[in-house]
C-alpha atoms as a PDB file:
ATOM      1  CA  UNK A   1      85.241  77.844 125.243  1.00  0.00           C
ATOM      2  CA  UNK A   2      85.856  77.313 129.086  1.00  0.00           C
ATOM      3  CA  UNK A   3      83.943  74.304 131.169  1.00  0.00           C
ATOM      4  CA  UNK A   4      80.911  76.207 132.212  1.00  0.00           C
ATOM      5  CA  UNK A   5      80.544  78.459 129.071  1.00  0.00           C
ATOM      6  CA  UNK A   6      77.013  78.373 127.316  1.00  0.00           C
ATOM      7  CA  UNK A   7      77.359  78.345 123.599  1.00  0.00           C
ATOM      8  CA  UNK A   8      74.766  80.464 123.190  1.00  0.00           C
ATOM      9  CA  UNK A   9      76.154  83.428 125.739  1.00  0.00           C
ATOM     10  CA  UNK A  10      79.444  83.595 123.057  1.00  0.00           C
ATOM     11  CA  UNK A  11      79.356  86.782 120.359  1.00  0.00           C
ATOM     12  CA  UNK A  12      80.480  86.928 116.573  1.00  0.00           C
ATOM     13  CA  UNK A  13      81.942  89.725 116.258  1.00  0.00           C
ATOM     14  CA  UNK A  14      82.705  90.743 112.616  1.00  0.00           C
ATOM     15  CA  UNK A  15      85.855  92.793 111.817  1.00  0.00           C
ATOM     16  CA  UNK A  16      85.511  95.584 109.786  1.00  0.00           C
ATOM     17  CA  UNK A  17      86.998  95.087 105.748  1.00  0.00           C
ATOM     18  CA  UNK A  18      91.038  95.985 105.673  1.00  0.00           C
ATOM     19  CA  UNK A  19      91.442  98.603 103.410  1.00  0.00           C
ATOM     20  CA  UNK A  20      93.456  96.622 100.665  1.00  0.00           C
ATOM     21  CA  UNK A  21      97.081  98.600  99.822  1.00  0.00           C
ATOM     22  CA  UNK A  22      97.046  97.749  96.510  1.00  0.00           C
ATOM     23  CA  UNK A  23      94.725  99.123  94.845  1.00  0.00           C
ATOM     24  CA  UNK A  24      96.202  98.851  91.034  1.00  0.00           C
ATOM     25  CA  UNK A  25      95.484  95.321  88.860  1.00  0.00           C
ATOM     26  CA  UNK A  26      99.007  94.054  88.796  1.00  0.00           C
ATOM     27  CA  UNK A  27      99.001  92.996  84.738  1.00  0.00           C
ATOM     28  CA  UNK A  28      97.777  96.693  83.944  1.00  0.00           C
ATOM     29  CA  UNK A  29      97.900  98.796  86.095  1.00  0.00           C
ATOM     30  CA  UNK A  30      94.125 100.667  86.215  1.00  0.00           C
ATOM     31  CA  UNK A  31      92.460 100.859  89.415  1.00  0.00           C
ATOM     32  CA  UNK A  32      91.618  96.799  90.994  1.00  0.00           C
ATOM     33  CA  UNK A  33      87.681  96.086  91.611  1.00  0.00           C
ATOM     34  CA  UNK A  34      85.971  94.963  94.732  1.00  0.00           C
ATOM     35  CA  UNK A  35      85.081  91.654  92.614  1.00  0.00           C
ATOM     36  CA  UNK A  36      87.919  91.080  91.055  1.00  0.00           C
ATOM     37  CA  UNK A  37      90.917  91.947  92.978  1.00  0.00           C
ATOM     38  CA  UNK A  38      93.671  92.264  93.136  1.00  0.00           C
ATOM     39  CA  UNK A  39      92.551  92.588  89.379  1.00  0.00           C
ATOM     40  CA  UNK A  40      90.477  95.249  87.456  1.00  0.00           C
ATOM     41  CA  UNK A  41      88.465  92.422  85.053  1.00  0.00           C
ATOM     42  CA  UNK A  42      88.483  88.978  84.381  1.00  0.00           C
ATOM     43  CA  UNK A  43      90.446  89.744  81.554  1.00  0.00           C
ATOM     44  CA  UNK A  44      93.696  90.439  83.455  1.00  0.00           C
ATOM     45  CA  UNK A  45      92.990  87.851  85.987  1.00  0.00           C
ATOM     46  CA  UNK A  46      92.896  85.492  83.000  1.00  0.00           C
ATOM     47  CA  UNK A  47      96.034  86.733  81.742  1.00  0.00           C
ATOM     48  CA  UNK A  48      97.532  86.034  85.073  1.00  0.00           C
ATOM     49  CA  UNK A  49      96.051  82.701  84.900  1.00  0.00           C
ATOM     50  CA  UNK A  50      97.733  81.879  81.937  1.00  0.00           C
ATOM     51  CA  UNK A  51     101.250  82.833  82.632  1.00  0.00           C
ATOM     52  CA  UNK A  52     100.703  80.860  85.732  1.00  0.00           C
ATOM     53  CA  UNK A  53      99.670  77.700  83.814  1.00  0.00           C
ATOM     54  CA  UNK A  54     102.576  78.428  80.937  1.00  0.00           C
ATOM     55  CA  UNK A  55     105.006  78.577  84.017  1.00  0.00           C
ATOM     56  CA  UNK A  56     105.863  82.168  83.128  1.00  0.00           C
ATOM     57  CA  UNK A  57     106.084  82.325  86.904  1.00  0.00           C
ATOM     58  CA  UNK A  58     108.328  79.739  87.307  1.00  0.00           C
ATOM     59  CA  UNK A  59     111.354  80.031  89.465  1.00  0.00           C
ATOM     60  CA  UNK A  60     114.505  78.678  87.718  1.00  0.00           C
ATOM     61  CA  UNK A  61     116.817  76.603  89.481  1.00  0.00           C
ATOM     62  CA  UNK A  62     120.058  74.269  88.925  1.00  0.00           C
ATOM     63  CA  UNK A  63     118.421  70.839  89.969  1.00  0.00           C
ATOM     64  CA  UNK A  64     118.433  68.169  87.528  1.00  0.00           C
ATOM     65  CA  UNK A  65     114.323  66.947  86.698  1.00  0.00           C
ATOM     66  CA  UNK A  66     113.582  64.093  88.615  1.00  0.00           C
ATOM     67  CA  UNK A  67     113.228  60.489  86.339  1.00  0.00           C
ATOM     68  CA  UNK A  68     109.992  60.063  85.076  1.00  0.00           C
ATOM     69  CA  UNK A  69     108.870  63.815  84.832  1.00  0.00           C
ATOM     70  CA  UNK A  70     107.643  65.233  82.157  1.00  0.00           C
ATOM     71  CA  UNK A  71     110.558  68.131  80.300  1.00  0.00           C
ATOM     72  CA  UNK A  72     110.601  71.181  81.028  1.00  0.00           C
ATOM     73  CA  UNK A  73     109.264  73.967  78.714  1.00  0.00           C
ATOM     74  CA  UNK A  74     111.390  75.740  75.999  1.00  0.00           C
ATOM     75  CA  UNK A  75     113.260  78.301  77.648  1.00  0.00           C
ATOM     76  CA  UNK A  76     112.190  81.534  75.145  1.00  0.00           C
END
């Protein structure tokens, strides 16, 4: 706010809710839920939560692990 301004004269305005383009859970594909999204149940968000943790999204690369970190997982 400008020198002068009163706090109180300034006006939330709230913007209206995008319409989300993807509307399909990205593990299974059925419709996503207001709740949940972008997943349709806590199921496939937990899914997704796992491959995340078993580094399933990982992205590969041709660096050598720094000393002291732990190994990488199995490659499978």
């Amino acid at each position: 706010m400008g020198e002068g301004e009163d706090k109180k004269s300034a006006k939330v305005v709230r913007l209206p809710k995008k319409r989300r383009r993807s509307s399909r859970c990205p593990i299974c594909g059925k419709p996503a839920t207001e709740e949940g999204w972008p997943f349709c149940s806590t199921r496939c968000a937990n899914v997704d939560l796992g491959r995340w943790l078993d580094g399933g999204y990982r992205i590969p690369t041709e660096e050598a692990p720094e000393e002291g970190s732990p190994p990488p997982p199995d490659e499978e």
